[in-house]
N, C-alpha and C. Protein backbone atom coordinates (compact mmCIF):
# COMPACT_ATOMS: atom_id res chain seq x y z
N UNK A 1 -37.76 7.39 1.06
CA UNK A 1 -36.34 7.36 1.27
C UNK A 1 -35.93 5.94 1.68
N UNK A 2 -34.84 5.90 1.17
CA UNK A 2 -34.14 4.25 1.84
C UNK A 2 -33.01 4.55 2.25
N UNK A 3 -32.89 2.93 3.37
CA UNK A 3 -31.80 3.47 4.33
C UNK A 3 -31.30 2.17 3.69
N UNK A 4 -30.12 1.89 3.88
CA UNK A 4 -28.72 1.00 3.78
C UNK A 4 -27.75 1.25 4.91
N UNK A 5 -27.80 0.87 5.74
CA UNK A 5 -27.22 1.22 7.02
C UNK A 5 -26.70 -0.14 7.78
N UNK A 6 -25.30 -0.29 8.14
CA UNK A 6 -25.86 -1.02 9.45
C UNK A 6 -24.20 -0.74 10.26
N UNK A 7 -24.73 -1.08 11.79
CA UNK A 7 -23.91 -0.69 12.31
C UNK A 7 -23.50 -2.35 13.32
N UNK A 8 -22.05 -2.47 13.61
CA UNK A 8 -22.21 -3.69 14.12
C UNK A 8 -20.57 -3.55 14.81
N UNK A 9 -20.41 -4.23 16.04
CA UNK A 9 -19.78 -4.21 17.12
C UNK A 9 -19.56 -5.89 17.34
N UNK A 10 -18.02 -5.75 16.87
CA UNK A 10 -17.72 -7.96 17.09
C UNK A 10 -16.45 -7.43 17.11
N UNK A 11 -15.98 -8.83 16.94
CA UNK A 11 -14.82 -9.81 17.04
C UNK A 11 -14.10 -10.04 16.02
N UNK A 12 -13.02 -9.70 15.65
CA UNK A 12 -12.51 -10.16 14.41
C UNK A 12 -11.96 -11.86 14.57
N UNK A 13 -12.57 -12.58 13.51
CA UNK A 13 -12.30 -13.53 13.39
C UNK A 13 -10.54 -14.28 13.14
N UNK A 14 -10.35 -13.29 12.28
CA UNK A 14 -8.78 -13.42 12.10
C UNK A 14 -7.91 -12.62 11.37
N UNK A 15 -6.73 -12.19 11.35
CA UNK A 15 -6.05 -11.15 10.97
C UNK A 15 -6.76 -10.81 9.15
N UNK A 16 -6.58 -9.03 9.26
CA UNK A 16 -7.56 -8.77 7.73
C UNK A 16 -6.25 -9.16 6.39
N UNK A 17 -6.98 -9.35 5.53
CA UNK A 17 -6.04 -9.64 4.58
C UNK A 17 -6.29 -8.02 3.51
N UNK A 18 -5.16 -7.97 3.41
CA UNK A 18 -5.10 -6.42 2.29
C UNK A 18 -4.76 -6.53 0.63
N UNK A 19 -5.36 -6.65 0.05
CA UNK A 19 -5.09 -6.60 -1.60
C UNK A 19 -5.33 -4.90 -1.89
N UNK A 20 -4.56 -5.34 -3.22
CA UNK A 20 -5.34 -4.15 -4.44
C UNK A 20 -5.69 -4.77 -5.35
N UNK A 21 -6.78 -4.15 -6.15
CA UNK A 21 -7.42 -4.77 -6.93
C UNK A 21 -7.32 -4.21 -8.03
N UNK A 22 -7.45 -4.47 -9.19
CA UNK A 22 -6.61 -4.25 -10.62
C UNK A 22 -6.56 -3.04 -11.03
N UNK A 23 -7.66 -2.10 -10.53
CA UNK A 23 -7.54 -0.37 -10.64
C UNK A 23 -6.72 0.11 -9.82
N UNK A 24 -6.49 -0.37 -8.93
CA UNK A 24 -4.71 -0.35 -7.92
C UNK A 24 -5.61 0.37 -6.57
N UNK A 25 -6.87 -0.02 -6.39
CA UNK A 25 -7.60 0.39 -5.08
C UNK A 25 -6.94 -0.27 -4.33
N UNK A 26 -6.66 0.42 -2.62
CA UNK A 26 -6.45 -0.59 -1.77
C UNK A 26 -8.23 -1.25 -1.35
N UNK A 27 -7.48 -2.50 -0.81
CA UNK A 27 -8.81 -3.23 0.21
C UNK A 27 -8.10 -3.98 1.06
N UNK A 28 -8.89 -3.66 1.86
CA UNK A 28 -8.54 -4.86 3.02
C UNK A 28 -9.72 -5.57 3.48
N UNK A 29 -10.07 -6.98 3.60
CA UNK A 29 -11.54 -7.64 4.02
C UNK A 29 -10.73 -8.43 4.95
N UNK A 30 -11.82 -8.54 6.41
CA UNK A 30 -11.87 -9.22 7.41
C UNK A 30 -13.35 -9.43 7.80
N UNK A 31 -13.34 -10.36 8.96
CA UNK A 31 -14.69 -10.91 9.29
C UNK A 31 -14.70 -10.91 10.60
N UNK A 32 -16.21 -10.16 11.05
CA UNK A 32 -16.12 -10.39 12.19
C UNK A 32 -17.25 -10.90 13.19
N UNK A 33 -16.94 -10.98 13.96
CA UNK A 33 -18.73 -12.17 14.64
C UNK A 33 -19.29 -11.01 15.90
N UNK A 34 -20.41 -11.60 15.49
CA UNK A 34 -21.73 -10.95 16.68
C UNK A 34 -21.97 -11.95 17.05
N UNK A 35 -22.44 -12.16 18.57
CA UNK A 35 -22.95 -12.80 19.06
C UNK A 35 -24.45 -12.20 19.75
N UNK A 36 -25.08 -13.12 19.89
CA UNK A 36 -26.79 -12.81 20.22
C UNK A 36 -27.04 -14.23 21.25
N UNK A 37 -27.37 -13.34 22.21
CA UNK A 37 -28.36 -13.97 23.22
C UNK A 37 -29.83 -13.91 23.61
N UNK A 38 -30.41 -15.09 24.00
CA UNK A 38 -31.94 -14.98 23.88
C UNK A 38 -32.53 -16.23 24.69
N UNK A 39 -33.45 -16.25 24.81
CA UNK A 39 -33.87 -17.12 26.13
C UNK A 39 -35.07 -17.74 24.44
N UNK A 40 -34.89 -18.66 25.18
CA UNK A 40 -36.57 -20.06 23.81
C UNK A 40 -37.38 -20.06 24.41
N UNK A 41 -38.42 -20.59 23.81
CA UNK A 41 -39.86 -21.06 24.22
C UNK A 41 -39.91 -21.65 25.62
N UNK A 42 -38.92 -22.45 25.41
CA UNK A 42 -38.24 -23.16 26.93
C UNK A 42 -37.80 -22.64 27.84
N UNK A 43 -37.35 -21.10 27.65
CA UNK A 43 -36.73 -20.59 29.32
C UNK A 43 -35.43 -20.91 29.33
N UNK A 44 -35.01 -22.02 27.83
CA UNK A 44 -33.39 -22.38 28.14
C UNK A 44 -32.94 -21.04 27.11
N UNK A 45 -31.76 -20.63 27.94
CA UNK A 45 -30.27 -19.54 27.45
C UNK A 45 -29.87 -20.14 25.96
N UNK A 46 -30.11 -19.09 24.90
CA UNK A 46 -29.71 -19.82 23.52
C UNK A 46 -28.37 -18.76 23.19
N UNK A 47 -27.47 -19.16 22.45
CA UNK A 47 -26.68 -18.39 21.96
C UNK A 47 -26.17 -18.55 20.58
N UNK A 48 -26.42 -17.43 19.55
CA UNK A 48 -25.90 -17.94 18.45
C UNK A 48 -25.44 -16.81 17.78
N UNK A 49 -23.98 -17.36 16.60
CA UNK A 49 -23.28 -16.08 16.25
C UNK A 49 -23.40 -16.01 15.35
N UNK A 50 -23.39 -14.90 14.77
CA UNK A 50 -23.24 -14.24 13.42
C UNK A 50 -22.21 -14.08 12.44
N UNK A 51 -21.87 -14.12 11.33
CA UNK A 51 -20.42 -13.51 10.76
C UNK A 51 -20.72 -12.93 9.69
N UNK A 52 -19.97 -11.73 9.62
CA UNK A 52 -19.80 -10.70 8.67
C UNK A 52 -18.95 -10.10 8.22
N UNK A 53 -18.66 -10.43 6.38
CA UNK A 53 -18.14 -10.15 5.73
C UNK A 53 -17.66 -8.36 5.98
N UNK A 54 -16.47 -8.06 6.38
CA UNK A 54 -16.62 -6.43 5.97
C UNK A 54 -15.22 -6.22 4.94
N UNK A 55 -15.84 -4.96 4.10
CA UNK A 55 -14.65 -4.75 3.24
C UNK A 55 -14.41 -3.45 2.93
N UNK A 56 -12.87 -2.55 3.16
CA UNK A 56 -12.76 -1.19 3.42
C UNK A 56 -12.12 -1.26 2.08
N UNK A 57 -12.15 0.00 1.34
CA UNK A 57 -11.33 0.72 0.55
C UNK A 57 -10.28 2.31 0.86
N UNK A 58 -9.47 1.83 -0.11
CA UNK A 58 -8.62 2.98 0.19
C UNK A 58 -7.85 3.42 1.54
N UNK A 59 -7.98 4.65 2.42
CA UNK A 59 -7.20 4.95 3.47
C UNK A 59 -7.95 4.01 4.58
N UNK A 60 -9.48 3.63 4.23
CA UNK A 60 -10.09 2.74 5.23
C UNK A 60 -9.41 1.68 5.42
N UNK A 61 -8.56 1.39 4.01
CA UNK A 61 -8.58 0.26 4.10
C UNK A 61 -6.72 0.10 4.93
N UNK A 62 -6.06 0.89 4.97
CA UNK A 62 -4.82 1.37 5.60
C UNK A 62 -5.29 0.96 6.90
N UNK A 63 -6.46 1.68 7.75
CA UNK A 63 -6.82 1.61 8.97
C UNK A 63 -7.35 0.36 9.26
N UNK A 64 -7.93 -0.78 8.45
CA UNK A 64 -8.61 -2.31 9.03
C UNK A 64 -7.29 -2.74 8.47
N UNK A 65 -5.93 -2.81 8.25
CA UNK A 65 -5.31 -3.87 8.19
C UNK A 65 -4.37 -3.57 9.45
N UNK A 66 -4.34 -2.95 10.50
CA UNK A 66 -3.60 -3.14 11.64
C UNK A 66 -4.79 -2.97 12.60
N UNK A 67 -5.55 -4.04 12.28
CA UNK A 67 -6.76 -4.63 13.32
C UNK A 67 -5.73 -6.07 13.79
N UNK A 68 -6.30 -6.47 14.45
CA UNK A 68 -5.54 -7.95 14.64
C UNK A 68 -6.86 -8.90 15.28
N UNK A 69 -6.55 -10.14 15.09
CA UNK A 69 -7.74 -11.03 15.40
C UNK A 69 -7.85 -11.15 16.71
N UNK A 70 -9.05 -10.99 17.44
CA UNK A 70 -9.36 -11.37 18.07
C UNK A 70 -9.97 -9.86 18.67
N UNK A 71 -9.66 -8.94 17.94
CA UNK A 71 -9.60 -7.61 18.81
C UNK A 71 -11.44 -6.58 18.54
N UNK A 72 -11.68 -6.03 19.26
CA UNK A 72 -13.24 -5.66 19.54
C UNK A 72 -12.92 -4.36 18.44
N UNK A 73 -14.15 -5.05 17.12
CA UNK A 73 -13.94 -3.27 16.81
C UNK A 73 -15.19 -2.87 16.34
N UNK A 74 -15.50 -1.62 15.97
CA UNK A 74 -17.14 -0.98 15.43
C UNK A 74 -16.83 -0.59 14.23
N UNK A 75 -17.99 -1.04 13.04
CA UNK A 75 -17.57 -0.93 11.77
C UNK A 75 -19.35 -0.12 11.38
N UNK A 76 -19.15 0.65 10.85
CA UNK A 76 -20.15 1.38 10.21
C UNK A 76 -20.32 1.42 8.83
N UNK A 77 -21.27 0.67 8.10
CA UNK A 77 -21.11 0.84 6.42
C UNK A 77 -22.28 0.32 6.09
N UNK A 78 -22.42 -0.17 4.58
CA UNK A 78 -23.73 -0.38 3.92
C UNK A 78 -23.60 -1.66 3.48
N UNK A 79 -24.75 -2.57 2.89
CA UNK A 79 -24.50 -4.04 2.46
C UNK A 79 -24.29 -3.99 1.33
N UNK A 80 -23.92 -4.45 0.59
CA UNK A 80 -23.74 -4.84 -0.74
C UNK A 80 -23.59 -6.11 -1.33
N UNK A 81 -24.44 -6.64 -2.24
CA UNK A 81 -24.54 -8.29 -2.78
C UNK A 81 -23.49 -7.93 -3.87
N UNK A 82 -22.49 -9.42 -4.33
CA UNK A 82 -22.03 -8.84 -5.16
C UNK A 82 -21.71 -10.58 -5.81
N UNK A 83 -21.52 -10.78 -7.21
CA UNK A 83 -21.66 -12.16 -7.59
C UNK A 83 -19.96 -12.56 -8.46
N UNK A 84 -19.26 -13.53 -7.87
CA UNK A 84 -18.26 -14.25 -8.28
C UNK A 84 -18.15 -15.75 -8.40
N UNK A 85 -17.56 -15.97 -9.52
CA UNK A 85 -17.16 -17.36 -10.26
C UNK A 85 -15.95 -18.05 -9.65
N UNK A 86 -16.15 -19.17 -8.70
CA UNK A 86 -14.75 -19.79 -8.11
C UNK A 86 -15.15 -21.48 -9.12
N UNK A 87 -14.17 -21.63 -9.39
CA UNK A 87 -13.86 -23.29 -10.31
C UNK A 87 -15.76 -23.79 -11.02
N UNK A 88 -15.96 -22.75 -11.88
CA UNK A 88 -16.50 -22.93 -12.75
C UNK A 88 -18.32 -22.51 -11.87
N UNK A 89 -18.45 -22.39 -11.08
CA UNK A 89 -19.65 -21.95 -10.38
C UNK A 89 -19.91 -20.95 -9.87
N UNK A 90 -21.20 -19.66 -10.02
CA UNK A 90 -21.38 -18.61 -9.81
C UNK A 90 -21.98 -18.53 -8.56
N UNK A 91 -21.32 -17.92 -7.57
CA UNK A 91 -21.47 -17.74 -6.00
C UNK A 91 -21.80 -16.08 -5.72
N UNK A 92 -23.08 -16.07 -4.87
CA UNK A 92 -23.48 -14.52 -4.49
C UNK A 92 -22.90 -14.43 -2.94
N UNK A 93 -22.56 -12.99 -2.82
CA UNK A 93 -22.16 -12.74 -1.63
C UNK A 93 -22.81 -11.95 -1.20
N UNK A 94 -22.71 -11.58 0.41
CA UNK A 94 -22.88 -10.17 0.78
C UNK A 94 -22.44 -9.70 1.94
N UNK A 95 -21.69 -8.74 1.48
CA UNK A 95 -20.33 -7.77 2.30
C UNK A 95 -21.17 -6.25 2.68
N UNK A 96 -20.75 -6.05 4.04
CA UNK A 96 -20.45 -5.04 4.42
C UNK A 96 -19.33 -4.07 4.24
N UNK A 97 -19.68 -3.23 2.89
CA UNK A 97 -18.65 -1.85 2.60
C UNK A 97 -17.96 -0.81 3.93
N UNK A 98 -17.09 -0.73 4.44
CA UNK A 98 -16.79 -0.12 5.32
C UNK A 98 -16.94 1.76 5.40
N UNK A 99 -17.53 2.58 6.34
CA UNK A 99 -17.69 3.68 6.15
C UNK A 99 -16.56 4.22 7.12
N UNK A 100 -17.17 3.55 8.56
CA UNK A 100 -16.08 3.90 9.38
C UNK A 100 -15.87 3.17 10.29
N UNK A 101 -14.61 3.03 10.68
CA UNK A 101 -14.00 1.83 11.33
C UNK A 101 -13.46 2.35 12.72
N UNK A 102 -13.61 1.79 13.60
CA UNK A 102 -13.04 2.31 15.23
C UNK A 102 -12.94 0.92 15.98
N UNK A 103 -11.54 1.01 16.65
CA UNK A 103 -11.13 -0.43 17.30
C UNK A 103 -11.97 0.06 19.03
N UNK A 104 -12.46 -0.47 19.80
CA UNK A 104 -13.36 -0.88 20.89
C UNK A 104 -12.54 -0.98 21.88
N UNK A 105 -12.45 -0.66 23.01
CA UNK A 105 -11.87 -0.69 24.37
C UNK A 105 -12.85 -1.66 24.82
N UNK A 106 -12.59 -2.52 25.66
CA UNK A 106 -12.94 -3.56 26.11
C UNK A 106 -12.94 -3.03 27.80
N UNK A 107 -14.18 -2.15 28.47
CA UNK A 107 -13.98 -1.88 30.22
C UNK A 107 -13.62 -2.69 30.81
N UNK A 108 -12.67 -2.43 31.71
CA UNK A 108 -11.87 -2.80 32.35
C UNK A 108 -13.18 -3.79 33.73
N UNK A 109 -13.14 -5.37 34.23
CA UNK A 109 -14.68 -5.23 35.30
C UNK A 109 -14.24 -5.27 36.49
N UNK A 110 -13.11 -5.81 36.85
CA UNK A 110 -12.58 -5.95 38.22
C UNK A 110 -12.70 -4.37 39.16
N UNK A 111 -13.29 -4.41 39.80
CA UNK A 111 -13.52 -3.38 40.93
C UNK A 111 -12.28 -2.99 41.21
N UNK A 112 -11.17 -2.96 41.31
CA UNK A 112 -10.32 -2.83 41.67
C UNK A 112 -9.20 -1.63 40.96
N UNK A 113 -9.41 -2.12 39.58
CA UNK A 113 -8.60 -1.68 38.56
C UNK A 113 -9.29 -0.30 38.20
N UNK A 114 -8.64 0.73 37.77
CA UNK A 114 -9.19 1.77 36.88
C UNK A 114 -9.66 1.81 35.59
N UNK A 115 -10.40 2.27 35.47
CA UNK A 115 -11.25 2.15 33.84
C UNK A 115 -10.39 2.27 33.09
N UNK A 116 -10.78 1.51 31.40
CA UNK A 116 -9.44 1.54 30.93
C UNK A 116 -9.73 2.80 29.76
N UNK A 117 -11.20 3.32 30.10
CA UNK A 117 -11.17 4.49 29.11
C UNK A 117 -11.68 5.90 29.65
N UNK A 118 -11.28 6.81 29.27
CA UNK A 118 -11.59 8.00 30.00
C UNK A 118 -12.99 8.40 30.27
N UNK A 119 -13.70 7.85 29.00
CA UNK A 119 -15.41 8.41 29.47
C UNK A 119 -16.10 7.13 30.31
N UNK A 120 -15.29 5.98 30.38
CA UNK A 120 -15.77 5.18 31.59
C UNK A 120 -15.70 5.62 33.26
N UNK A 121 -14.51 6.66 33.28
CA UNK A 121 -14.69 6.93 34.52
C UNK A 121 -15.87 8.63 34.72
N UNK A 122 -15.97 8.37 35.90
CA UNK A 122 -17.29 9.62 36.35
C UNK A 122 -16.22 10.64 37.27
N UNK A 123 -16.28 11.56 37.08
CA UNK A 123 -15.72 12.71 37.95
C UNK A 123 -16.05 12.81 39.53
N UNK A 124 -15.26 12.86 40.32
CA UNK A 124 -15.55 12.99 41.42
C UNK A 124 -16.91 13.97 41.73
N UNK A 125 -16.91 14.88 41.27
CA UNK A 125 -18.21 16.03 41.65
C UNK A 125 -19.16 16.21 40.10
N UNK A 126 -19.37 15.35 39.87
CA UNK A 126 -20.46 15.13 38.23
C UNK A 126 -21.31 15.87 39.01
N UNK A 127 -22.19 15.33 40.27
CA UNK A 127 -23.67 16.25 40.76
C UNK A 127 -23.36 17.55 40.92
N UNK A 128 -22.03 18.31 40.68
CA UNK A 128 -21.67 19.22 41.84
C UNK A 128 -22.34 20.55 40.72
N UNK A 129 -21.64 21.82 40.31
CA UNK A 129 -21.77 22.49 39.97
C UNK A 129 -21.93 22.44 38.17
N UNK A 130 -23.09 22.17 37.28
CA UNK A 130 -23.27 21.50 35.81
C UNK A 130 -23.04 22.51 34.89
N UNK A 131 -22.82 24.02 35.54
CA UNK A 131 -23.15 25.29 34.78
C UNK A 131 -21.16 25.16 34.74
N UNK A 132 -20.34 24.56 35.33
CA UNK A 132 -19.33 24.96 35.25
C UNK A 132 -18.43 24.03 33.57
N UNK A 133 -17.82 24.37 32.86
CA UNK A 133 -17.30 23.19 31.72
C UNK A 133 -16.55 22.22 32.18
N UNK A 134 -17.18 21.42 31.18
CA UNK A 134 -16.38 20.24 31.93
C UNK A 134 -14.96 19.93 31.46
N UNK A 135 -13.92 19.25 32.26
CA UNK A 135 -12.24 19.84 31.43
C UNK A 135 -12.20 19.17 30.86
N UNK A 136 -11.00 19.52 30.27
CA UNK A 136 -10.64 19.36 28.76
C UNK A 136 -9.80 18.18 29.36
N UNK A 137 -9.62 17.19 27.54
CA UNK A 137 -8.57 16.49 27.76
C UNK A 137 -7.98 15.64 26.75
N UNK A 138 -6.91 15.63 27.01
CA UNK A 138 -6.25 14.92 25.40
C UNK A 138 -7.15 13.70 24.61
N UNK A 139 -6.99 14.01 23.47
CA UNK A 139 -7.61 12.60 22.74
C UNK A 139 -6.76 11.55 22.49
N UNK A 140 -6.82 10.28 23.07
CA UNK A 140 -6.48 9.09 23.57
C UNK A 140 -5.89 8.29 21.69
N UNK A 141 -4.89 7.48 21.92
CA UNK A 141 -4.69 6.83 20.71
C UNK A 141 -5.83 6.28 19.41
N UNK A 142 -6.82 5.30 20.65
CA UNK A 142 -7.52 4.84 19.85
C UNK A 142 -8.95 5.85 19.13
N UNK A 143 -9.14 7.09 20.01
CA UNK A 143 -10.38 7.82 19.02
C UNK A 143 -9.67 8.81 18.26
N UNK A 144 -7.66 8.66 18.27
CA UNK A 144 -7.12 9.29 17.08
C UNK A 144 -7.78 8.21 15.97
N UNK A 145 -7.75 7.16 16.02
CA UNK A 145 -7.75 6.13 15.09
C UNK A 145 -9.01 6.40 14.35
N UNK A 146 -10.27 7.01 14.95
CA UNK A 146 -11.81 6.70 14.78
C UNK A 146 -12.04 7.75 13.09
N UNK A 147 -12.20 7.51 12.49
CA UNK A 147 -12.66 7.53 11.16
C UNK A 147 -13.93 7.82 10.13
N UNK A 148 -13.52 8.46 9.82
CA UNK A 148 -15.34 8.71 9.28
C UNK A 148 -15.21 9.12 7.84
């Protein structure tokens, strides 16, 4: 069996741009960065980022064009190489197809402030009684947004 998978959590680089493309598909492609930290041979702090092509179709693609840059989101999809001709030279790419797209709450760190998402906060009596359900509660704007 083969997997084609990947899952990745960044930064949008800058607002997505939305076309259709001559079969009248929507798309929308944006890019977004990972960053990776890691200590060298040396013990010195290295940091280096990543960028990745992602590209949604159709109602996906409705949902990545009111992303906005700069904003944390999780994109779930498969790679795909794919080869285009710009001013006379043949250039390979490779894009991440979008499966499912969900914009990222960013926790709130200041001690002070309340979490800014509901499963960040812990219930006063979590140890207390586990046999009892736990309550219910509205689903929040952004995991209306979450997609699959």
């Amino acid at each position: 069996m083969d997997v084609n998978r990947h899952l990745l959590i960044g930064n949008l680089g800058d607002d997505p741009m939305h076309f259709n493309d001559p079969d009248m598909t929507e798309m929308t492609v944006f890019s977004i960065a990972t960053t990776l930290k890691f200590q060298n041979a040396n013990g010195q702090q290295v940091e280096g980022t990543e960028w990745h092509r992602i590209v949604a179709f159709g109602w996906r693609a409705s949902v990545a064009q009111q992303f906005r840059k700069g904003q944390r989101v999780f994109v779930e999809g498969y790679v795909r190489s794919r080869q285009y001709e710009k001013e006379g030279q043949l250039h390979n790419q490779k894009e991440v197809v979008a499966q499912f797209l969900h914009q990222v709450e960013v926790p709130v760190r200041d001690s002070e402030s309340p979490p800014s998402h509901p499963r960040a906060a812990v219930p006063p009596n979590h140890n207390a009684d586990r046999s009892s359900p736990a309550p219910e509660r509205s689903m929040q704007n952004s995991e209306a947004q979450a997609l699959f």
